[in-house]
Protein backbone atom coordinates (compact mmCIF):
# COMPACT_ATOMS: atom_id res chain seq x y z
CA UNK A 1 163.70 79.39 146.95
CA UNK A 2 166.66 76.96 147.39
CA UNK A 3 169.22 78.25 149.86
CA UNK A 4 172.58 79.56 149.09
CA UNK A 5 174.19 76.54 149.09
CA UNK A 6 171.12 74.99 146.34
CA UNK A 7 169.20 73.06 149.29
CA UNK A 8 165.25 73.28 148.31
CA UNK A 9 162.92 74.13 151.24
CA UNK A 10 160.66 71.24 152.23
CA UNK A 11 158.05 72.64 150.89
CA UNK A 12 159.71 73.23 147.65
CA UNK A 13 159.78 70.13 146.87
CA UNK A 14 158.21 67.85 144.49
CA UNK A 15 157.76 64.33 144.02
CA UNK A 16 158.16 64.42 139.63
CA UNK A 17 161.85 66.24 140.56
CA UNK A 18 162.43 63.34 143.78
CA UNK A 19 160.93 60.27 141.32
CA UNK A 20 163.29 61.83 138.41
CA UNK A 21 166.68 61.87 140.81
CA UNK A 22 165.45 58.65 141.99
CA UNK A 23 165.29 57.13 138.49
CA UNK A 24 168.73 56.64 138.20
CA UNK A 25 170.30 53.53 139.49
CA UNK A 26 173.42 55.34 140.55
CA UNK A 27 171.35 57.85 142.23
CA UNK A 28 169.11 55.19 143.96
CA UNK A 29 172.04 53.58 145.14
CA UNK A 30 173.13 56.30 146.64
CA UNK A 31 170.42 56.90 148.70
CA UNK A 32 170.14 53.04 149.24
CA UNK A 33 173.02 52.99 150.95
CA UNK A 34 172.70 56.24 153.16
CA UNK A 35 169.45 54.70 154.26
CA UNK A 36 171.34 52.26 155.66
CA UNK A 37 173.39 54.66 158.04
CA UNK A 38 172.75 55.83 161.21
CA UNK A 39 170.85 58.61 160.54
CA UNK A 40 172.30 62.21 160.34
CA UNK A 41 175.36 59.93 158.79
CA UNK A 42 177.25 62.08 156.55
CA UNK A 43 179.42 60.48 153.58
CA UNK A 44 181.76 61.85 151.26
CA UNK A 45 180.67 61.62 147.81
CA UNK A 46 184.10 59.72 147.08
CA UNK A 47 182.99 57.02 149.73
CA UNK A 48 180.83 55.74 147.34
CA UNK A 49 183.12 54.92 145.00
CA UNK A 50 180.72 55.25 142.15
CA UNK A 51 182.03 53.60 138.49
CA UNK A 52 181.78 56.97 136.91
CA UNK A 53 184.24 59.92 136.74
CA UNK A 54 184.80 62.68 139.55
CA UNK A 55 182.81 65.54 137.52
CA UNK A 56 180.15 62.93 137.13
CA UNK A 57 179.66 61.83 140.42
CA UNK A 58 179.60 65.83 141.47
CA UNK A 59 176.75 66.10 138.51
CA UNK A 60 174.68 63.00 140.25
CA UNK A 61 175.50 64.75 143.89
CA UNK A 62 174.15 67.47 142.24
CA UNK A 63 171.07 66.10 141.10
CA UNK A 64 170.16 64.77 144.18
CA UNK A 65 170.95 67.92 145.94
CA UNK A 66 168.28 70.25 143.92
CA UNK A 67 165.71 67.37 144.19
CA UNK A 68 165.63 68.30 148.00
CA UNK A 69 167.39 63.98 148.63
CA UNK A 70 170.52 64.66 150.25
CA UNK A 71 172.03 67.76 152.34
CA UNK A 72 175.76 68.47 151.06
CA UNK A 73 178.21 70.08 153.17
CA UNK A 74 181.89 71.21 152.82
CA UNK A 75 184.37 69.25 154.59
CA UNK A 76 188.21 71.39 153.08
CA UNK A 77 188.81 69.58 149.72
CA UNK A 78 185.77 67.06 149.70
CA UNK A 79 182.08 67.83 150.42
CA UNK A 80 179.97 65.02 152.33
CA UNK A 81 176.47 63.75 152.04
CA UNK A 82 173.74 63.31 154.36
CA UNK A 83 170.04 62.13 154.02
CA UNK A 84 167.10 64.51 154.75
CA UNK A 85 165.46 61.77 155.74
CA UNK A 86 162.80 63.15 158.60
CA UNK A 87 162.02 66.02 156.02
CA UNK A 88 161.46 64.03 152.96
CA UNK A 89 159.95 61.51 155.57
CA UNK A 90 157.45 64.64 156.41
CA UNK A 91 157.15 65.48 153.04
CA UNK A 92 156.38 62.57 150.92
CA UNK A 93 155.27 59.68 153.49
CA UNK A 94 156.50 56.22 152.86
CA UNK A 95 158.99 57.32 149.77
CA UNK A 96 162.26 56.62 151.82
CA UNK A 97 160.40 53.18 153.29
CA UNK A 98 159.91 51.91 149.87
CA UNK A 99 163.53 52.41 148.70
CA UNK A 100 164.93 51.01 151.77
CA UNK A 101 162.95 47.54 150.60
CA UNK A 102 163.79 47.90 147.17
CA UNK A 103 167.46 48.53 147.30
């Protein structure tokens, strides 16, 4: 069960739900790019400055967030990103590797 803030466990989550977030080119960029941060980096989502609308960026956030991708935390008026990267890294081996060379 996804904790109260709609973070799945590790073990809750699954590669169709990760490949589907993934499948997005805004999405992918996204994690692209927090790959590229130190890690335990935390962005906000308006860092990105993604070519879509606010409530659309929150939806893709979103997304991401259920799929188990990124941890989202609130920072006052703004809520920043970070990568699970050692649990995704634990839970599907290699994923996080292959978007890093495929950005």
């Amino acid at each position: 069960m996804p904790d109260e803030d709609g973070h799945p466990s590790p073990e809750e989550m699954d590669l169709r739900t990760v490949l589907s977030a993934l499948s997005d080119p805004l999405r992918y960029g996204i994690v692209a790019a927090l790959l590229r941060e130190p890690e335990g980096a935390a962005r906000t989502c308006a860092s990105f400055n993604l070519p879509v609308s606010k409530s659309t960026t929150t939806h893709h956030f979103k997304i991401l967030r259920e799929a188990g991708l990124v941890r989202q935390v609130d920072r006052g008026n703004s809520r920043a990103a970070t990568l699970r990267r050692a649990e995704l890294d634990r839970r599907f081996p290699g994923l996080l590797d292959l978007v890093g060379a495929n950005p």
